[in-house]
Protein backbone atom coordinates (compact mmCIF):
# COMPACT_ATOMS: atom_id res chain seq x y z
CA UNK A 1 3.78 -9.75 3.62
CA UNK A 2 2.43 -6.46 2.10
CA UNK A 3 5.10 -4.60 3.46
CA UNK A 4 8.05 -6.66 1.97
CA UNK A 5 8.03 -5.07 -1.57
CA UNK A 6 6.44 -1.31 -2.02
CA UNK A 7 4.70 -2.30 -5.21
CA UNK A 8 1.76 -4.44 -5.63
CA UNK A 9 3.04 -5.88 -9.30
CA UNK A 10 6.38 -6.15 -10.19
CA UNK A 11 7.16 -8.79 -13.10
CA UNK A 12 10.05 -10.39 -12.57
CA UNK A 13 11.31 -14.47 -11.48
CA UNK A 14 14.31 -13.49 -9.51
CA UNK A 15 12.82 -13.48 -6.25
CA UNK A 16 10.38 -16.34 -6.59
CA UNK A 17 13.31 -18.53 -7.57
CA UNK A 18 15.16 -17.17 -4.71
CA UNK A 19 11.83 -18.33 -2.11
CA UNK A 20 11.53 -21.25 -3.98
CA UNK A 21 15.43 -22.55 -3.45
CA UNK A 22 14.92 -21.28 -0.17
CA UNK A 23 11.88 -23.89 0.61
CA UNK A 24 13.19 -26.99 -1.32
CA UNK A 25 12.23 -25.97 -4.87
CA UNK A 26 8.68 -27.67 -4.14
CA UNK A 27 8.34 -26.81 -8.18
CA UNK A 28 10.00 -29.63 -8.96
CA UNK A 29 8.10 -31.82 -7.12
CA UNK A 30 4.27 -31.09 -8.10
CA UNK A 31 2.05 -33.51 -9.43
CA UNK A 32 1.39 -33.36 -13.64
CA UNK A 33 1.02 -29.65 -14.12
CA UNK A 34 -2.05 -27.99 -16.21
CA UNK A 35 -0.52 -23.99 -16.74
CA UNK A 36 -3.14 -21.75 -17.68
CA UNK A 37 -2.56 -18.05 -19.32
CA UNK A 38 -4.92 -15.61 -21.21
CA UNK A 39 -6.85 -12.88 -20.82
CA UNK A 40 -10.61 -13.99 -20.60
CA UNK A 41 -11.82 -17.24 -19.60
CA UNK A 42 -8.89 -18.79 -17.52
CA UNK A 43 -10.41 -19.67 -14.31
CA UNK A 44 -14.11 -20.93 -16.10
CA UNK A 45 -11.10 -23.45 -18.41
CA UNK A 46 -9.76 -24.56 -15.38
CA UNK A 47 -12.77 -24.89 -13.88
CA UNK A 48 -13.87 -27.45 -16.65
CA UNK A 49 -10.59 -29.53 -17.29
CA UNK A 50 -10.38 -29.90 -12.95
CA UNK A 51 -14.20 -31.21 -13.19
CA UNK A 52 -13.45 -33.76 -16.22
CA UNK A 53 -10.22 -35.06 -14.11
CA UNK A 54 -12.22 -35.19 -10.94
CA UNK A 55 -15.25 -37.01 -12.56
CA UNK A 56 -12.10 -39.89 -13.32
CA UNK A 57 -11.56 -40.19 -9.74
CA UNK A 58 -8.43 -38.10 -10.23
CA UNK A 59 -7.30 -35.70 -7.09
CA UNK A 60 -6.25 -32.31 -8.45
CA UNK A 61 -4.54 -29.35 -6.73
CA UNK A 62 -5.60 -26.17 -8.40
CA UNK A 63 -4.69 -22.77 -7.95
CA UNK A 64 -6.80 -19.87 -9.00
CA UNK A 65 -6.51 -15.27 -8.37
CA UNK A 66 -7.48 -13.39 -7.10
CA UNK A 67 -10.18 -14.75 -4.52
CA UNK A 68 -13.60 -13.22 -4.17
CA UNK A 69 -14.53 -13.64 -0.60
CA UNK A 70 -11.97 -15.46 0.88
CA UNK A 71 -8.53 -16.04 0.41
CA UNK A 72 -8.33 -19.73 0.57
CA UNK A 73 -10.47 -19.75 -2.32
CA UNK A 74 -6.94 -19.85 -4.41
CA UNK A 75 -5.70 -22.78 -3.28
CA UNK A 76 -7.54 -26.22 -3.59
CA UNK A 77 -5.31 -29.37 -1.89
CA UNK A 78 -6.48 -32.59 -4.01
CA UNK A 79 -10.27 -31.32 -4.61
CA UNK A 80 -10.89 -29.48 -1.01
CA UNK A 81 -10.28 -25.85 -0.31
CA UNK A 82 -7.14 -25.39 2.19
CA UNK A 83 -7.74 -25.59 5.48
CA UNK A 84 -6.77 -22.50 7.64
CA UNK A 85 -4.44 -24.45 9.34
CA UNK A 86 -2.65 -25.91 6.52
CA UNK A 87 -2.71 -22.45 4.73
CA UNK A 88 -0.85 -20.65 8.15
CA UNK A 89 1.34 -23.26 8.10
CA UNK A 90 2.91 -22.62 4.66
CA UNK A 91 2.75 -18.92 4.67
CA UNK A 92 4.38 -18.47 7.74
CA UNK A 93 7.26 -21.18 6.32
CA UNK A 94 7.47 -19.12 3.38
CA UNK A 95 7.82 -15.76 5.58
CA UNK A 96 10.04 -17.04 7.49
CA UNK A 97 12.20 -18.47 4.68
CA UNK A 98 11.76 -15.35 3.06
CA UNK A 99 13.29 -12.97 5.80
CA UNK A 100 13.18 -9.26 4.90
CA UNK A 101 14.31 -9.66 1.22
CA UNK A 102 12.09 -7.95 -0.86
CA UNK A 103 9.27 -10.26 -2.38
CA UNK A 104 5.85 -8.91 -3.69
CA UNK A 105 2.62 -10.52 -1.82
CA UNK A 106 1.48 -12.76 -5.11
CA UNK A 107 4.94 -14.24 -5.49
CA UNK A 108 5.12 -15.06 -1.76
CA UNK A 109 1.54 -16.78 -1.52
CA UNK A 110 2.37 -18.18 -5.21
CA UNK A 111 5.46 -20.06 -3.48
CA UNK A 112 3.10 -21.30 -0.36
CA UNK A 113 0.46 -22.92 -3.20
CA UNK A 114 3.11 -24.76 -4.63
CA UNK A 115 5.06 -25.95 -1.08
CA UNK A 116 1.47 -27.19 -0.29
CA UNK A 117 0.85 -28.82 -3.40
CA UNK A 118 4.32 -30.50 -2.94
CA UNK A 119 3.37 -31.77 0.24
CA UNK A 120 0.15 -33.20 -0.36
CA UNK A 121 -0.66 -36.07 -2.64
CA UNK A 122 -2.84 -35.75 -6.28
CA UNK A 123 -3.12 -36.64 -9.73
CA UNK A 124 -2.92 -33.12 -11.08
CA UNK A 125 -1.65 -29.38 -10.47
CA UNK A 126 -3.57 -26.64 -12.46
CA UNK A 127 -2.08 -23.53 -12.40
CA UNK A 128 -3.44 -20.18 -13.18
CA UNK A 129 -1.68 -17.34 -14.42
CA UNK A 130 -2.06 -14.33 -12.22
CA UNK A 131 -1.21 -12.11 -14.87
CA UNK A 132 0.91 -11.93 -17.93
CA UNK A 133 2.67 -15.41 -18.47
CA UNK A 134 6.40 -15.03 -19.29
CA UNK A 135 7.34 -13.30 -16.10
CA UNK A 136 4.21 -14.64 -13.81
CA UNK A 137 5.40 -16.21 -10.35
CA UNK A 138 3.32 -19.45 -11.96
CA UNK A 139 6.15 -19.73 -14.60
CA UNK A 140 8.54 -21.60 -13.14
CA UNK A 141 7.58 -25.10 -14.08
CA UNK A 142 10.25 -26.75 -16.44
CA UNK A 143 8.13 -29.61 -17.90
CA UNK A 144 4.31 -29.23 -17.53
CA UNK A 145 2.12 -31.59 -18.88
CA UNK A 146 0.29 -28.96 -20.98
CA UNK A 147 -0.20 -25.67 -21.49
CA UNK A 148 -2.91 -23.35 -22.50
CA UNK A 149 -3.55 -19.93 -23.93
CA UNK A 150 -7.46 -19.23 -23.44
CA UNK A 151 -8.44 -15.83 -25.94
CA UNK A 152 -6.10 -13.16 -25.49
CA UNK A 153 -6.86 -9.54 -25.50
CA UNK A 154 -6.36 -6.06 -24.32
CA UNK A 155 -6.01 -5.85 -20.29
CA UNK A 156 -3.18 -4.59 -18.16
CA UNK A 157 -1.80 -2.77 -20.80
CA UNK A 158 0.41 -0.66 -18.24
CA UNK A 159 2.64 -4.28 -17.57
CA UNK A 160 2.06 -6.47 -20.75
CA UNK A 161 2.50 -3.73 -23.79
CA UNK A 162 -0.43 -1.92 -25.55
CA UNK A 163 -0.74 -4.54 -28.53
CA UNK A 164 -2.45 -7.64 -29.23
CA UNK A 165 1.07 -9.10 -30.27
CA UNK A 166 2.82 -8.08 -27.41
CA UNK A 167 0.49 -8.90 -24.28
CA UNK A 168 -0.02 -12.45 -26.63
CA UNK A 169 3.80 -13.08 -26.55
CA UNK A 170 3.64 -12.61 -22.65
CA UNK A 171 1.48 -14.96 -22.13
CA UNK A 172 3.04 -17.54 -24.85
CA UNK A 173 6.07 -17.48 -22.20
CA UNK A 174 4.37 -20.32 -20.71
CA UNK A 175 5.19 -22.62 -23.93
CA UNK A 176 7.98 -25.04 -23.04
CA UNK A 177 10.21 -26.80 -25.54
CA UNK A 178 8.22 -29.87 -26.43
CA UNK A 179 4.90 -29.83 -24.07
CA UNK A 180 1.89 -29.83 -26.07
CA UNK A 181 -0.15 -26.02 -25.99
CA UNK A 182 -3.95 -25.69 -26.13
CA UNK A 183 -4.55 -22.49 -27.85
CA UNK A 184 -8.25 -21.14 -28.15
CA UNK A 185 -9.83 -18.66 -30.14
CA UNK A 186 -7.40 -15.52 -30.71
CA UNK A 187 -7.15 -12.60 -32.63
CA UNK A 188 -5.02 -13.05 -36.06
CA UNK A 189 -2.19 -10.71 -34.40
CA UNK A 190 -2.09 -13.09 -31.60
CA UNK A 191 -1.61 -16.45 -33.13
CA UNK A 192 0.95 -15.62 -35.27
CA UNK A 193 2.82 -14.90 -32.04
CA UNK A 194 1.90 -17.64 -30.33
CA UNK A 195 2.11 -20.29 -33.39
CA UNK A 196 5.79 -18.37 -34.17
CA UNK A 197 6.61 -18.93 -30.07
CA UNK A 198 5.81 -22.87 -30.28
CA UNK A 199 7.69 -23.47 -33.26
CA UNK A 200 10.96 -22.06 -32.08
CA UNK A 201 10.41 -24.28 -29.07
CA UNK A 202 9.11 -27.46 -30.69
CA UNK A 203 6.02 -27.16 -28.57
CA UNK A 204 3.28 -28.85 -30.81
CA UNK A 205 0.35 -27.07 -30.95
CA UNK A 206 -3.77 -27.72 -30.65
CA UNK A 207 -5.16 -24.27 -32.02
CA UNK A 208 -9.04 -23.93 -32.20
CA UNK A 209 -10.08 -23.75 -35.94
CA UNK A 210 -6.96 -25.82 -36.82
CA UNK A 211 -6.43 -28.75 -34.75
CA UNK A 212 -10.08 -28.73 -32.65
CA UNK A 213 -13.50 -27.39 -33.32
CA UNK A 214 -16.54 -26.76 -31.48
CA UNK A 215 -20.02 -25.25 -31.82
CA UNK A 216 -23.33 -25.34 -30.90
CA UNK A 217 -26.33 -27.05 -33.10
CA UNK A 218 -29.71 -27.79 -31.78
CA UNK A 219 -28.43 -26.54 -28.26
CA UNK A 220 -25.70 -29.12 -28.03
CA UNK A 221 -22.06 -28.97 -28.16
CA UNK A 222 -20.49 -30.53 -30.77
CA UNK A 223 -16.71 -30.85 -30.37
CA UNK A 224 -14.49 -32.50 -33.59
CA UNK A 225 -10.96 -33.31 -33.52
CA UNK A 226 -8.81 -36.08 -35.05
CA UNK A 227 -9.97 -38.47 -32.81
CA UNK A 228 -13.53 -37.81 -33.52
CA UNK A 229 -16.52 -36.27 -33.05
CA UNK A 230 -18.42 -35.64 -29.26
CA UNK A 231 -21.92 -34.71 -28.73
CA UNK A 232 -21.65 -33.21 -25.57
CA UNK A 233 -24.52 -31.23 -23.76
CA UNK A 234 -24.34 -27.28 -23.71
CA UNK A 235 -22.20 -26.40 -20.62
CA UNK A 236 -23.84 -25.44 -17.17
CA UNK A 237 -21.99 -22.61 -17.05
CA UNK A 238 -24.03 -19.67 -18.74
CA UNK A 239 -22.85 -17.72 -22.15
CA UNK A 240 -21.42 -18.28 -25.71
CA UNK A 241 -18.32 -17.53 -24.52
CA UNK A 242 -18.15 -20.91 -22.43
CA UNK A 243 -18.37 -23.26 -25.45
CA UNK A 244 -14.86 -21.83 -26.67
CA UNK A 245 -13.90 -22.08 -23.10
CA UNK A 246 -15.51 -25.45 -22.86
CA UNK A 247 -13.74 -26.60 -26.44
CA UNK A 248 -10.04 -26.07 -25.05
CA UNK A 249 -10.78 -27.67 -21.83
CA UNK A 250 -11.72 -30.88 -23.98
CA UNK A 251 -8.93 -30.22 -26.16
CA UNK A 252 -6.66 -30.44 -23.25
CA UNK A 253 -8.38 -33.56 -21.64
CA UNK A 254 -7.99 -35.49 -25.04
CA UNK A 255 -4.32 -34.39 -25.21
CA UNK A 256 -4.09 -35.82 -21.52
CA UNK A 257 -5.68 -38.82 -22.63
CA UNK A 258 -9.27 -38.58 -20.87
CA UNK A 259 -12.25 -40.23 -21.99
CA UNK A 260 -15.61 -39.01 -23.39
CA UNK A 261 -17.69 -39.33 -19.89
CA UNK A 262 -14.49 -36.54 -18.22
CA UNK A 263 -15.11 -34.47 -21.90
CA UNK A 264 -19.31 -34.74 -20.58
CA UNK A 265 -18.14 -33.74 -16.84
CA UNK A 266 -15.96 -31.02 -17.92
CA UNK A 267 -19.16 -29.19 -19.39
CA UNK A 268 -21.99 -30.28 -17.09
CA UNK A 269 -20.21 -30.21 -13.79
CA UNK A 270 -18.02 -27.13 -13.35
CA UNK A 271 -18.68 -24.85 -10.85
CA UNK A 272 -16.99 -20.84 -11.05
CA UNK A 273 -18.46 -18.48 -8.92
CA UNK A 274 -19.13 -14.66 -9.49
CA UNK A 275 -19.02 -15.16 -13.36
CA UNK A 276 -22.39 -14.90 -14.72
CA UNK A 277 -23.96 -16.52 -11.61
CA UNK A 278 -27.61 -16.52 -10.36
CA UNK A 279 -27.32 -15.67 -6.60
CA UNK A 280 -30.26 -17.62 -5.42
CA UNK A 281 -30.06 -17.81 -0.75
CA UNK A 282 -28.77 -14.40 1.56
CA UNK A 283 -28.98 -11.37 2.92
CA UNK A 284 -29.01 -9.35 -0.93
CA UNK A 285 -31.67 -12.04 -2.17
CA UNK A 286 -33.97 -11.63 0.19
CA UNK A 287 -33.85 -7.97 -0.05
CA UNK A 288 -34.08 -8.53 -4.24
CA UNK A 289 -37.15 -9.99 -3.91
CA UNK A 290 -39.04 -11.17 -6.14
CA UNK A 291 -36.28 -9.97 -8.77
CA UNK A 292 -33.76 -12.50 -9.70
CA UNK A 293 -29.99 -11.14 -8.53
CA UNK A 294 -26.86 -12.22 -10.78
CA UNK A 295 -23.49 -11.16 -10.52
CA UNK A 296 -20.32 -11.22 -12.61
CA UNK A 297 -17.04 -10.47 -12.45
CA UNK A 298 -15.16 -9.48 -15.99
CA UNK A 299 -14.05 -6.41 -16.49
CA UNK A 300 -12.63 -5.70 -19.70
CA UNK A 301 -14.39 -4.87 -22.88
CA UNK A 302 -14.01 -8.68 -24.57
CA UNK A 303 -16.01 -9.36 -20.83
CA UNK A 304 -17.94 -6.73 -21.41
CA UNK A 305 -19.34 -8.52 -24.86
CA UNK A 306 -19.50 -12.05 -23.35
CA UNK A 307 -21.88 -10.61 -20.53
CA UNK A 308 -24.02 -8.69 -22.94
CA UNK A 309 -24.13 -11.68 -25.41
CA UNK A 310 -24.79 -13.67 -22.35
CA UNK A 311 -27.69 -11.34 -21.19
CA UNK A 312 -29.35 -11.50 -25.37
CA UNK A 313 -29.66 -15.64 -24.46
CA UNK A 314 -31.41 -14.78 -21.54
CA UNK A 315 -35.70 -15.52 -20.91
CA UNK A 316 -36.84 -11.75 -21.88
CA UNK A 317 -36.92 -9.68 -18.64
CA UNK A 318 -36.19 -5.75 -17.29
CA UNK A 319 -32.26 -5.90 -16.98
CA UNK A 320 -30.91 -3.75 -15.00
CA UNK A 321 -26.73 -3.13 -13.94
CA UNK A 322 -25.27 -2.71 -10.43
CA UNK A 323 -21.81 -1.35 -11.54
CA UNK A 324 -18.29 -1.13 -10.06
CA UNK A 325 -14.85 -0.99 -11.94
CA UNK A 326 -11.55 -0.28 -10.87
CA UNK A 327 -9.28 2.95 -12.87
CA UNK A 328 -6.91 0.45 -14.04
CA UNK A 329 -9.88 -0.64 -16.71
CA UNK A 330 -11.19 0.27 -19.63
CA UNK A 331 -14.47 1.15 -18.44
CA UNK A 332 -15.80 2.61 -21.64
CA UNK A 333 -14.79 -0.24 -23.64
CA UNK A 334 -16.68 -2.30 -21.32
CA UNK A 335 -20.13 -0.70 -21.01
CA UNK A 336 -20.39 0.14 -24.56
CA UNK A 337 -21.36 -3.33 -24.75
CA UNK A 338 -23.79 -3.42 -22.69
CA UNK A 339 -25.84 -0.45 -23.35
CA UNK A 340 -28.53 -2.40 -25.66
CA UNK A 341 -29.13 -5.22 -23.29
CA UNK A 342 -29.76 -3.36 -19.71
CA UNK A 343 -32.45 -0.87 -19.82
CA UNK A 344 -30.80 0.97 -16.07
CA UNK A 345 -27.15 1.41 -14.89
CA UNK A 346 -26.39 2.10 -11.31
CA UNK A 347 -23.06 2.98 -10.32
CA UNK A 348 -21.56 2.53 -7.14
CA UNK A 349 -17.94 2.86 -5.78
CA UNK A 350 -16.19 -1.01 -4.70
CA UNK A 351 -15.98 -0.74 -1.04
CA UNK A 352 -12.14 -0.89 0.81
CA UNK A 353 -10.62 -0.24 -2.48
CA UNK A 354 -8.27 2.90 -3.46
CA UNK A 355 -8.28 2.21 -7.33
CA UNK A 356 -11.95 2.47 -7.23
CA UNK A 357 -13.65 4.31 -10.03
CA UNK A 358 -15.83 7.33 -8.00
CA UNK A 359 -19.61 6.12 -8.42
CA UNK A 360 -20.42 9.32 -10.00
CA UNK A 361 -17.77 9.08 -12.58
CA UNK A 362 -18.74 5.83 -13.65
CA UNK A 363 -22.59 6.97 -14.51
CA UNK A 364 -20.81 9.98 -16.54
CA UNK A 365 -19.44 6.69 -18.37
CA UNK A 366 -23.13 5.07 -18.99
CA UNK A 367 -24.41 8.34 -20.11
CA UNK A 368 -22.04 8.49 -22.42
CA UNK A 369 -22.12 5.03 -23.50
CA UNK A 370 -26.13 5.61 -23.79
CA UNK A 371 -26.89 3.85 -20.69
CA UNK A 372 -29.12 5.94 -18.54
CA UNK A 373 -27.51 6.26 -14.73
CA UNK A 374 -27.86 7.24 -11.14
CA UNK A 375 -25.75 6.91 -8.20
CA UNK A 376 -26.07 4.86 -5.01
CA UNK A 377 -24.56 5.12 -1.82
CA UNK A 378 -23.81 1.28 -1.84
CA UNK A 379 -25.23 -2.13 -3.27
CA UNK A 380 -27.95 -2.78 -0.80
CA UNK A 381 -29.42 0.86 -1.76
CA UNK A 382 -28.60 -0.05 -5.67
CA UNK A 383 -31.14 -2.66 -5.06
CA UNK A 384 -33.64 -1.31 -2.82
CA UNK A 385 -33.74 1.18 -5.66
CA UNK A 386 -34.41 -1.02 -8.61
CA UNK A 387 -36.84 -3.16 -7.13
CA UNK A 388 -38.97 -0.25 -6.06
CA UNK A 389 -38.89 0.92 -9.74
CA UNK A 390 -39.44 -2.75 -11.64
CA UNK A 391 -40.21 -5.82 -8.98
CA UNK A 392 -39.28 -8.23 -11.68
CA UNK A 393 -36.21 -7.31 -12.59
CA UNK A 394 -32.97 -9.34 -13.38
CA UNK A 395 -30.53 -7.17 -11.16
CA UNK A 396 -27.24 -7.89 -12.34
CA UNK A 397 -23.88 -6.52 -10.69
CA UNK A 398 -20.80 -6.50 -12.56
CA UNK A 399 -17.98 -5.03 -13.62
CA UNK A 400 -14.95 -6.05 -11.21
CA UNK A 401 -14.11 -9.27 -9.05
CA UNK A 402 -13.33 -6.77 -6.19
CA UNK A 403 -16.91 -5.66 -5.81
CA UNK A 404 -17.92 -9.11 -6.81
CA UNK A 405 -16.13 -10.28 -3.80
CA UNK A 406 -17.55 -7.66 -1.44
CA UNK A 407 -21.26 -8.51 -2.71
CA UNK A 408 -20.52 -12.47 -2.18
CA UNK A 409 -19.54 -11.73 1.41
CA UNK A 410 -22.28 -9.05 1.90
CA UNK A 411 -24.90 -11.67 0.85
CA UNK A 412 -23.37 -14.22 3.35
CA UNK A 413 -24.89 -17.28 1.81
């Protein structure tokens, strides 16, 4: 499948209509669809709205990019991960539909998701963006249920433009003409692109601030909308960050009609790995011991600030970074967050991967960003390190799902 198109991203619909025809246009045939774009916090929204509609008894299909260990991880059939039988069954339909017409590797595992979804019974379909919105492979659903825009911001500048306004009006090309839009916190450049995108297409809108607010007082979460107030426990999954996150998936489960016990489920129940996530069995905790090992995923600088306000709600304790980025990021922008919260950086290069910042250059980066740094040759020596300088440590390695990925498989819990 790599070898069909030469380029790992190249935005256009053409050829995932053409696959799609060429299956039976299973897109027309999905179960009430849930399309999720934005820059930060798309998977941990999903995550919550798919754990409110399963608490109801409701099956839902959800898919999710890129995987961390494995790639069935992307595709969930009514609440279970895809079996590798199923999931060899569709790709090779979709290859052989296919033939040797160019076709990138997302848009041809994009069109397998949705022939399995099609062929297997549920309530629900929630569908993540991959990247972008107007020209995603996701985006060819004419009448989704919902849609919603979680916090845009700067990322993949090289393919969505190198402004707030134009990477938001790529991902307001999900808005359809009439389907209500969840829209969380943004940036005043991006709503007025978003808010000017709805209106030409009649597409109500539920913008945070506006239409739905949410906050935290005396460590609950307090939700208010015109329907009503919800006292709501903080979420179980860890930051500040996931109460906005946790306010538009309620947004979107009152807009679907859902009760207050799949609101309480949506914020108590969700489970997204590799984002902010105590690793607490394997191979990589045992050799932690007795420090605590976390890992996270984001790599931007907005992640970079969720993770470091994240770390300042934390039980006071020696924090120190494993780190890993890819040169497509803004690595600067993302450890200049984090350079008051961790008192150590060590950088290491992501294993298998091309793009991967050189270990050496990334500690230039921590210097810079105040953050004192070493090199190591790989993870497991990262930590054998840092444990032999502070026992008690919160180890934390971040800074791409790639090397997330690679630790989750190293650790082999």
């Amino acid at each position: 499948m790599m070898a069909l198109h030469p380029k790992v991203i190249d935005l256009t619909l053409d050829r995932v209509r053409r696959l799609l025809e060429a299956v039976g246009n299973p897109q027309d045939r999905l179960p009430a669809v849930i399309h999720v774009a934005g820059t930060n916090g798309k998977g941990s929204t999903q995550a919550m709205i798919r754990a409110g509609l399963e608490a109801g008894a409701s099956k839902v299909h959800a898919y999710t990019s890129p995987h961390l260990a494995r790639f069935h991880e992307r595709i969930r059939l009514s609440g279970e991960l895809i079996t590798e039988e199923a999931l060899t069954d569709v790709l090779d339909r979709c290859y052989i539909a296919n033939g040797p017409d160019p076709i990138t590797y997302f848009e041809i595992t994009t069109v397998a998701a949705l022939l399995a979804f099609a062929e297997t019974p549920a309530d629900y379909t929630l569908l993540e963006v991959g990247l972008g919105g107007r020209l995603d492979a996701t985006n060819v659903i004419p009448d989704p249920a919902i849609t919603i825009i979680t916090p845009v911001d700067l990322d993949h500048q090289q393919f969505l433009g190198d402004t707030l306004g134009a990477i938001a009006g790529e991902k307001a090309g999900i808005i359809k003409r009439g389907v209500p839009c969840v829209v969380g916190p943004q940036h005043p450049e991006s709503i007025d692109v978003i808010e000017a995108r709805a209106a030409s297409l009649g597409a109500p809108l539920l913008a945070y601030g506006q239409h739905w607010h949410v906050d935290v007082e005396r460590n609950r979460l307090i939700y208010q909308d015109e329907r009503g107030l919800l006292d709501l426990p903080r979420p179980n999954l860890l930051g500040p960050h996931q109460v906005m996150n946790a306010g538009a998936a309620i947004a979107a489960l009152r807009a679907l009609g859902k009760d207050e016990v799949a609101c309480e489920a949506a914020v108590t129940r969700a489970y997204w790995p590799g984002r902010m996530e105590k690793l607490t069995k394997g191979a990589l905790v045992d050799l932690a011991a007795p420090a605590e090992l976390w890992l996270d995923g984001g790599h931007n600088p907005a992640a970079g600030q969720a993770l470091a306000e994240t770390l300042r709600e934390q039980p006071v304790r020696p924090t120190h970074l494993i780190c890993g980025m890819l040169n497509t990021k803004d690595i600067s922008g993302y450890l200049r967050h984090l350079a008051g919260v961790a008192e150590t950086l060590t950088a290491v290069s992501i294993p298998g991967e091309s793009a991967t910042i050189p270990a050496a250059q990334t500690a230039a980066e921590a210097e810079n960003a105040g953050l004192p740094a070493r090199v190591a040759d790989d993870v497991q020596a990262a930590i054998a390190a840092i444990v032999a300088q502070s026992p008690n440590a919160r180890i934390l390695i971040c800074g791409s799902l790639y090397l997330a990925g690679h630790v989750m498989r190293e650790n082999g819990a």
